[in-house]
Protein backbone atom coordinates (compact mmCIF):
# COMPACT_ATOMS: atom_id res chain seq x y z
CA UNK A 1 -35.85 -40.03 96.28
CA UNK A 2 -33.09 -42.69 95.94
CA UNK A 3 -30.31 -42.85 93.62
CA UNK A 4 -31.83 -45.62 91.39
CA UNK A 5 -34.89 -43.32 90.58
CA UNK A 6 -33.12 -40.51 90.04
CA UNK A 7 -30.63 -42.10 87.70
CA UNK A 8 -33.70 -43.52 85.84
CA UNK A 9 -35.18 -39.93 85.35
CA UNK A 10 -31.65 -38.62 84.53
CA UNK A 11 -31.53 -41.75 82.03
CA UNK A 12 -35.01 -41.18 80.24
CA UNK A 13 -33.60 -37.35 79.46
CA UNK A 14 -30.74 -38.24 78.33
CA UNK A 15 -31.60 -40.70 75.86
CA UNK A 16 -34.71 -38.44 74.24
CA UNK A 17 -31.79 -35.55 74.22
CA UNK A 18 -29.14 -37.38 72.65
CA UNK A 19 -31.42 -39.49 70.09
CA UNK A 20 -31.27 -36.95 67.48
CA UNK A 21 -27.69 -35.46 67.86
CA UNK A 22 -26.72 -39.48 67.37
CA UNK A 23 -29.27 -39.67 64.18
CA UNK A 24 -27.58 -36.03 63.09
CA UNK A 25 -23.62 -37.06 63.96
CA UNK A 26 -24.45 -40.18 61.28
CA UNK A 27 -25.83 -37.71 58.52
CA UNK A 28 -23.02 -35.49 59.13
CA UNK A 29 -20.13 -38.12 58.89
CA UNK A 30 -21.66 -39.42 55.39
CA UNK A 31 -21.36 -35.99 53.94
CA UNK A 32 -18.16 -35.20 54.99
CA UNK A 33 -17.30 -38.81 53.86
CA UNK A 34 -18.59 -38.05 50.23
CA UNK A 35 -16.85 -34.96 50.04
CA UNK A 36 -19.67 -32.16 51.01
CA UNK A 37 -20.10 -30.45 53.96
CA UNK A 38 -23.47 -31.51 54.91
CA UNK A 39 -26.03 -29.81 57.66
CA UNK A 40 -24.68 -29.57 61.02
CA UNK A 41 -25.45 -32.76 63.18
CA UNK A 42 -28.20 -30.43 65.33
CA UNK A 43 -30.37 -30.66 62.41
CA UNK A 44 -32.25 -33.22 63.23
CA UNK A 45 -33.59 -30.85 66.58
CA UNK A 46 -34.25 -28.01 64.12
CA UNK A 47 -36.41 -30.47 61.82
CA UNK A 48 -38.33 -31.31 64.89
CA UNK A 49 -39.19 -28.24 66.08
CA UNK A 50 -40.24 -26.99 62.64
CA UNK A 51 -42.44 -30.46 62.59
CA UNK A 52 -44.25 -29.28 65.89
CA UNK A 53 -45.38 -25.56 64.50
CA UNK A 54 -47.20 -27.17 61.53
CA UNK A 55 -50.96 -27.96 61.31
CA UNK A 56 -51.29 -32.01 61.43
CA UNK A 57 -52.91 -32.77 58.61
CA UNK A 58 -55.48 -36.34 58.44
CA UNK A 59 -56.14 -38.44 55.95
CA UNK A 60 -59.58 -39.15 55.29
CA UNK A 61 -60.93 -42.26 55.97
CA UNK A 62 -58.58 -42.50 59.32
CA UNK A 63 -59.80 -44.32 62.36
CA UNK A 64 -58.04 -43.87 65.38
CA UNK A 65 -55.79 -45.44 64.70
CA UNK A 66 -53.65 -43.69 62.46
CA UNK A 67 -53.80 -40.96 65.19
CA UNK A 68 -53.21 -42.71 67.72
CA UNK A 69 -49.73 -44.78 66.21
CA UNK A 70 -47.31 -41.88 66.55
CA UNK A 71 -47.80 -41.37 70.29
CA UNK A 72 -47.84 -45.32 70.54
CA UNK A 73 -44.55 -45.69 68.91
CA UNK A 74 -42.45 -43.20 69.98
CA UNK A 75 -44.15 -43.89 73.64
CA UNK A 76 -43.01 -47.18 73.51
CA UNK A 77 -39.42 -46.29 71.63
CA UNK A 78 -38.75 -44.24 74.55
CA UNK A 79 -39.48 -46.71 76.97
CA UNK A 80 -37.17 -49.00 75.28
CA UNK A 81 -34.45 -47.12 74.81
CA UNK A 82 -34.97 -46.07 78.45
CA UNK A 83 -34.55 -49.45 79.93
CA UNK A 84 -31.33 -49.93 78.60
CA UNK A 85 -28.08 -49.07 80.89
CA UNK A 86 -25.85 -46.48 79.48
CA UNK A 87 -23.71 -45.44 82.08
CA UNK A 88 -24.73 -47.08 85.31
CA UNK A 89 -26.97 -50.41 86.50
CA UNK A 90 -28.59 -48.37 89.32
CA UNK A 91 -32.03 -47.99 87.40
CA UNK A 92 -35.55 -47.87 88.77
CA UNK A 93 -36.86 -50.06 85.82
CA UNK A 94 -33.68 -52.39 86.10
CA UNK A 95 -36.17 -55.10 86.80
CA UNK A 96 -37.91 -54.52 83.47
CA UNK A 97 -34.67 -54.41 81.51
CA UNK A 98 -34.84 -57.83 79.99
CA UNK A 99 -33.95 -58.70 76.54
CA UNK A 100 -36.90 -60.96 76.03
CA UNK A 101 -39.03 -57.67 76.87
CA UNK A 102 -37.17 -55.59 74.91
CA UNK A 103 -37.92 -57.64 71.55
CA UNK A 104 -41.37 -57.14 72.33
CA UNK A 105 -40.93 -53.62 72.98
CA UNK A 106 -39.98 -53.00 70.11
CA UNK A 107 -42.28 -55.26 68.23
CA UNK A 108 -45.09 -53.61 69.74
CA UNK A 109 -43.95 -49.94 68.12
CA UNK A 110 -43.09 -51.99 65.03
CA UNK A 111 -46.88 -53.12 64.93
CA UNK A 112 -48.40 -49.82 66.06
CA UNK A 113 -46.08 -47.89 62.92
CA UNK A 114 -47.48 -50.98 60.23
CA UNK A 115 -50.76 -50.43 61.52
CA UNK A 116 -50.50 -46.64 60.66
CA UNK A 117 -49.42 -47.58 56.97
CA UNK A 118 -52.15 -49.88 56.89
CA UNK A 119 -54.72 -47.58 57.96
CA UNK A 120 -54.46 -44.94 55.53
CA UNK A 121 -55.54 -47.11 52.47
CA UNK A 122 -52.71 -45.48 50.20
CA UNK A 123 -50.78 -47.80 48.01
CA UNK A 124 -47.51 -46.89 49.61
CA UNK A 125 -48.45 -47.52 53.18
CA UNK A 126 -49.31 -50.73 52.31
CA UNK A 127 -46.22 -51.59 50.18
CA UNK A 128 -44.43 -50.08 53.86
CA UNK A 129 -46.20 -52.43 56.18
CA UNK A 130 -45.72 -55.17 54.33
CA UNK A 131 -41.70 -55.07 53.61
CA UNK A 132 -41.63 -53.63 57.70
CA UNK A 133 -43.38 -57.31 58.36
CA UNK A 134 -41.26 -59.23 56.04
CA UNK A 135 -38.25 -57.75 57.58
CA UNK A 136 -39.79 -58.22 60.71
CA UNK A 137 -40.31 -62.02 60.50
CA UNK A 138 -36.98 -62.38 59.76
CA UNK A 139 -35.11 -60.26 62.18
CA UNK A 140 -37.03 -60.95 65.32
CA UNK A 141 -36.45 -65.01 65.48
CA UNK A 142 -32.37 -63.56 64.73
CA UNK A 143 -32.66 -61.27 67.97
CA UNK A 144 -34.22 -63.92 69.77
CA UNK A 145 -31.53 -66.11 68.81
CA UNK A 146 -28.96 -63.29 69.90
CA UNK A 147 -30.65 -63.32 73.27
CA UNK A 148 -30.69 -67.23 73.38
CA UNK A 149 -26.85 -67.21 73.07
CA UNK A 150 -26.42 -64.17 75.59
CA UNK A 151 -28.28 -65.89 77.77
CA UNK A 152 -26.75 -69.08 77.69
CA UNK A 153 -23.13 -66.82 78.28
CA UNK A 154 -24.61 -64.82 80.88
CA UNK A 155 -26.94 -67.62 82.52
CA UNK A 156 -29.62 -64.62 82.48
CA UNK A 157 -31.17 -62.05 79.93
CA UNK A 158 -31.33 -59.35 82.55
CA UNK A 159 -29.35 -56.75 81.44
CA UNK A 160 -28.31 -55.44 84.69
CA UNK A 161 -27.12 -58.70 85.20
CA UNK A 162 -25.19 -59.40 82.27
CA UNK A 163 -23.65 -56.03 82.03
CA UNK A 164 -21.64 -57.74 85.94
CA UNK A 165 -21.19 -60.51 83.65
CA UNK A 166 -19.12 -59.14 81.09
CA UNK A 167 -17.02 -56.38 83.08
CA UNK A 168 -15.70 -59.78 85.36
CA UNK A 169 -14.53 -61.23 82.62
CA UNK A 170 -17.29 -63.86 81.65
CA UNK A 171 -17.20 -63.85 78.33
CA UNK A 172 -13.54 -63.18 77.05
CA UNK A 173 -12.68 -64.36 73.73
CA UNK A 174 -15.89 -66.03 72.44
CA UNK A 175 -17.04 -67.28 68.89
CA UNK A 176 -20.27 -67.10 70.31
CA UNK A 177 -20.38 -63.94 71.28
CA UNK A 178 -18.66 -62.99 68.45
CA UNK A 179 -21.23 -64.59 66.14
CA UNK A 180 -23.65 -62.95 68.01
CA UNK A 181 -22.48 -59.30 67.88
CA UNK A 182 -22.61 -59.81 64.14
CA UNK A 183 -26.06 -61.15 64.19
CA UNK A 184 -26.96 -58.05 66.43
CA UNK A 185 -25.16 -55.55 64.53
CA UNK A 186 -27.22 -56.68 61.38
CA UNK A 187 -30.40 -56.90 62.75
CA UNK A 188 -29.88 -53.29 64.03
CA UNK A 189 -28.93 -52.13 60.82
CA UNK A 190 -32.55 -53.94 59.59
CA UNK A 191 -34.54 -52.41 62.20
CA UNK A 192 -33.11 -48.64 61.39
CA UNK A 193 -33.68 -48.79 57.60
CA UNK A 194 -30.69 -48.54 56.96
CA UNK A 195 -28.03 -48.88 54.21
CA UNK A 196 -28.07 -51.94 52.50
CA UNK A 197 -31.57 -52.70 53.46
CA UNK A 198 -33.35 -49.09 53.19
CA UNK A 199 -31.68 -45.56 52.45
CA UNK A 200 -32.67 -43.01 54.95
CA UNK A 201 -31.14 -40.47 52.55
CA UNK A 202 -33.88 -41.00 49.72
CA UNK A 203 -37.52 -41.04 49.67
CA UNK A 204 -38.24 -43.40 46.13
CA UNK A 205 -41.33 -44.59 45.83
CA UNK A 206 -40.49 -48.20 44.26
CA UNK A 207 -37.77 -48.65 47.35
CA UNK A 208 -37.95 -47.13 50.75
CA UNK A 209 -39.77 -49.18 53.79
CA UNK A 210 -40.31 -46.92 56.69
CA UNK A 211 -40.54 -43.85 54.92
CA UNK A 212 -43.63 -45.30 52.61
CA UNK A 213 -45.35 -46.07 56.36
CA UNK A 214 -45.30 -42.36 57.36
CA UNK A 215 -46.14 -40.87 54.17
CA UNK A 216 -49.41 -39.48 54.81
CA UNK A 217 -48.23 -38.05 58.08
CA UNK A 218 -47.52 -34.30 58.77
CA UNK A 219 -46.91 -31.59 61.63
CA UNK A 220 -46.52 -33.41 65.10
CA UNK A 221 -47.28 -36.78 63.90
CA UNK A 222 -44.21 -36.78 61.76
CA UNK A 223 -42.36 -35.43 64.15
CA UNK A 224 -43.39 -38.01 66.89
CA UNK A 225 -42.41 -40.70 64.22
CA UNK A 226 -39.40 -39.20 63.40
CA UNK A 227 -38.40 -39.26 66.85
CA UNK A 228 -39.19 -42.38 67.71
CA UNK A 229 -36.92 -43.37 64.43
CA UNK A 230 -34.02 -41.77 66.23
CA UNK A 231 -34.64 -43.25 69.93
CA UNK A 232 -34.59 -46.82 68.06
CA UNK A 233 -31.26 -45.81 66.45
CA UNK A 234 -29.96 -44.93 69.94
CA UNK A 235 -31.49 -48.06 70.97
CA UNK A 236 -29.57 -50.56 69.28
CA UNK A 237 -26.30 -48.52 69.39
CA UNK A 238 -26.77 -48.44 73.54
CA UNK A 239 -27.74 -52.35 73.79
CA UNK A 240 -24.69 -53.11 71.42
CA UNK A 241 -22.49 -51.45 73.98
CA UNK A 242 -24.50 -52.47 76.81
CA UNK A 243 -23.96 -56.68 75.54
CA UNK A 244 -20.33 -56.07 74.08
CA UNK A 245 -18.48 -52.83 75.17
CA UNK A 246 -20.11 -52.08 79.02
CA UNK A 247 -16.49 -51.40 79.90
CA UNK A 248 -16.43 -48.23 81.95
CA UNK A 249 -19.84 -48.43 83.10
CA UNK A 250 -20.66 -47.51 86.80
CA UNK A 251 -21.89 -50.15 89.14
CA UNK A 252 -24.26 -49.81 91.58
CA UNK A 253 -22.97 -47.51 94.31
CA UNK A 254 -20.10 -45.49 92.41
CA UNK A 255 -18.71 -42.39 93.17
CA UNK A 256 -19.52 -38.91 91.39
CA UNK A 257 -15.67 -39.66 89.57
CA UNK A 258 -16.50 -42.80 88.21
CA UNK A 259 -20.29 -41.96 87.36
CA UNK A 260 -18.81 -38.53 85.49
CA UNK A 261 -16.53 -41.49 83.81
CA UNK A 262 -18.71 -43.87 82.88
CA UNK A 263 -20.94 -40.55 81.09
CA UNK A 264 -17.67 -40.11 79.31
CA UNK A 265 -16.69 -43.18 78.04
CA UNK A 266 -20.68 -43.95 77.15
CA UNK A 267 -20.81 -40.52 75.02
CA UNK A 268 -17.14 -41.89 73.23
CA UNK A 269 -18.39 -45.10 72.18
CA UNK A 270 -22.01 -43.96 71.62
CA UNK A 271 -20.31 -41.61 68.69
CA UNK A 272 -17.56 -43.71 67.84
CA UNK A 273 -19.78 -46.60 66.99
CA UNK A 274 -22.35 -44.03 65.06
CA UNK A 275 -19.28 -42.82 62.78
CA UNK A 276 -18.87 -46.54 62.02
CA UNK A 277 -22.27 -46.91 60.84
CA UNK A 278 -21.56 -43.96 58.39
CA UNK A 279 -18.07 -45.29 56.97
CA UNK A 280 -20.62 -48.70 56.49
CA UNK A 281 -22.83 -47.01 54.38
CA UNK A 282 -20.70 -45.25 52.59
CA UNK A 283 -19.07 -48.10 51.10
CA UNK A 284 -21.98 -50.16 50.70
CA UNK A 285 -24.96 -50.01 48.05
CA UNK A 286 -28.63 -50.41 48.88
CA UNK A 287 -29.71 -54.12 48.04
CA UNK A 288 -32.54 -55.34 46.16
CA UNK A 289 -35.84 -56.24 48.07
CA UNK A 290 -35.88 -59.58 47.22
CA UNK A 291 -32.44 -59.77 48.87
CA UNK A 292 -33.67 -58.89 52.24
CA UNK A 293 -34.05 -62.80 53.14
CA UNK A 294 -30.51 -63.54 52.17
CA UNK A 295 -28.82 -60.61 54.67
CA UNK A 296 -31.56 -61.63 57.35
CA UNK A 297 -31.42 -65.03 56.55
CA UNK A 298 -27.39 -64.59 57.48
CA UNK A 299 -28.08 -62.79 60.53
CA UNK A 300 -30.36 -65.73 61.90
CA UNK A 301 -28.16 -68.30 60.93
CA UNK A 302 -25.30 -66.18 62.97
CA UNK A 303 -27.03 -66.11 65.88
CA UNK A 304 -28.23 -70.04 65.76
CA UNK A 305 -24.55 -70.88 65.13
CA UNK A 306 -23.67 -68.69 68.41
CA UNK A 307 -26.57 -70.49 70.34
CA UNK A 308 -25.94 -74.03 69.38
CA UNK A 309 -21.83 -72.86 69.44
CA UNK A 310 -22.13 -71.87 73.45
CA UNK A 311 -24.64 -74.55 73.76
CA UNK A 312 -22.43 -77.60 72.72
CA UNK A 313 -19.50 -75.72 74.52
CA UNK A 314 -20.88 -75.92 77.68
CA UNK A 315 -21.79 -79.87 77.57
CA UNK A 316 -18.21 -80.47 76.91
C-alpha cells in the first residue's frame, strides 16, 4: 500500500474524529467568553452517541427520500472534507481535490438536506429549504468567484497544486487574495449557520435555517445530520488554511519529523482559527432575514473585486 493511500485513509479518520471536538472547542470558547462554564468541548461525541441508541422515528407521508438524505449528506460532507489537505499533499484522491468539485460537493449535500425539509410537508421544513436556497444562490456564485481569483493566482484550482503555490511564495502580499479570504471567510460563516446569519445556539421557530430542515428528524438520522453539520464546519476551517495559511504543511515525500510537524501546526491553526469564530460571535448579533442579501451580497462583490483585481493585474 503506498504512502499516498495510506495518508488518505489516515486523512478520512482524522477529519470524522476531529469534526466534533472542532464543533465542541467553538461552543466551549462562547461560554467561557460570556462568563459560564459551558459543557466540555467532547460534548458534541456524547450527543452523538446518545443520537445512535434512540429509535428513528418517520414522519408519515415520507418517501425515500427523507430517509435516504442523512446518509446522502453526511456521505458526501465526509467526502468533502476528506479531499481537502490538512497536513500533507500526498493524497490518493489528490486528483479529485479541485475547488470547482468541491462547490459541487457541497451543493449536492446542500440539495440532498433541502430536499429532506421539503419532503416532510411541515411548515418549518419548508420555511428551512427555502432560506438554505436563498442563502445558497447567493453564496455559491461568491465561492465561485473565490475560486475564479485563486485560480487566476495559482494558474490552477487543484488544491494540491496551489497549496506548492503558496508555500513558494506566489502569492505574498495580495489585495486579491486578501479580498478573497474575506469573501471565503463569509461564505463559510453562511454555509455553517452561523452567527450573524443563523444561531446554532437557539432553536426559534420564526428564525433558525438549518435547524427548521432537520426538525422532524430523530435517533440516527439526527445524528448523521448533525455530523455532517460538523464535517462542513471542519470543512471550511481546513480549506481556509489549506488557500491562506498551508505554511507547515508536508510535501510530498517528507520525513516522519516534518509529517509529525505539519500534524502539529494543522491541529494549532485548526483551533486557533475555531476560537476566532467564537470571539466573532460573541460580539456580533444575529441579523434579520431580509438582511441575508446585503452580507452575501458583500461577500460576492469581494470576491468579483479580487477576480477582476488579479485579473487587470496581470494584463499590466
Amino acid at each position: 500500500m503506498t504512502a499516498s493511500v495510506l495518508w488518505q485513509i489516515a486523512q478520512i479518520v482524522l477529519v470524522a474524529l476531529l469534526a466534533p471536538l472542532v464543533t465542541g472547542w467553538v461552543r466551549r470558547m462562547k461560554a467561557r467568553l460570556n462568563g459560564r462554564k459551558g459543557a466540555p468541548a467532547i460534548q458534541p461525541y456524547r450527543d452523538l452517541y446518545r443520537l445512535l441508541q434512540k429509535e428513528a422515528v418517520v414522519a408519515e407521508g415520507t418517501s425515500w427520500v427523507y430517509r435516504a438524505a442523512p446518509y446522502v449528506t453526511v456521505a458526501v460532507s465526509w467526502l468533502a472534507a476528506a479531499i481537502v489537505p490538512t497536513v500533507t499533499t500526498d493524497l490518493a484522491l489528490a486528483p479529485a481535490a479541485d475547488l470547482v468539485a468541491l462547490v459541487a460537493l457541497l451543493g449536492l449535500a446542500r440539495f440532498w438536506t433541502a430536499l429532506a425539509g421539503l419532503d416532510a410537508g411541515t411548515a418549518f421544513g419548508g420555511i428551512g429549504a427555502s432560506r438554505e436556497m436563498l442563502i445558497a444562490g447567493l453564496a455559491e456564485p461568491a465561492m465561485l468567484m473565490v475560486t475564479f481569483s485563486v485560480s487566476l493566482l495559482a494558474g490552477t484550482t487543484a488544491l494540491p497544486r496551489i497549496v506548492p503555490f503558496v508555500l513558494a511564495g506566489g502569492i505574498g502580499l495580495s489585495v486579491s487574495a486578501g479580498l478573497a479570504l474575506a469573501a471565503l471567510v463569509m461564505v463559510a460563516v453562511a454555509e455553517n449557520g452561523r452567527l450573524p446569519i443563523d444561531n446554532p445556539a437557539t432553536h426559534l421557530e420564526l428564525t433558525m435555517v438549518h435547524e427548521a430542515m432537520v426538525l422532524d428528524y430523530s435517533g440516527r438520522h439526527l445524528a448523521a445530520m448533525e455530523m455532517a453539520g460538523h464535517l462542513r464546519l471542519t470543512l471550511y476551517i481546513a480549506l481556509i488554511i489549506c488557500l491562506f495559511l498551508p505554511w507547515g504543511m508536508a510535501v510530498p515525500g517528507a520525513g516522519a519529523a516534518a509529517l509529525a510537524l505539519a500534524m502539529a501546526a494543522f491541529l494549532i491553526k485548526m483551533f486557533g482559527l475555531a476560537t476566532a469564530l467564537a470571539l466573532f460571535e460573541t460580539a456580533t448579533a444575529k441579523m434579520r432575514v431580509f438582511r441575508y442579501a446585503d452580507f452575501l451580497g458583500g461577500a460576492l462583490l469581494l470576491g468579483l473585486l479580487a477576480t477582476v483585481f488579479q485579473y487587470v493585474s496581470r494584463a499590466l
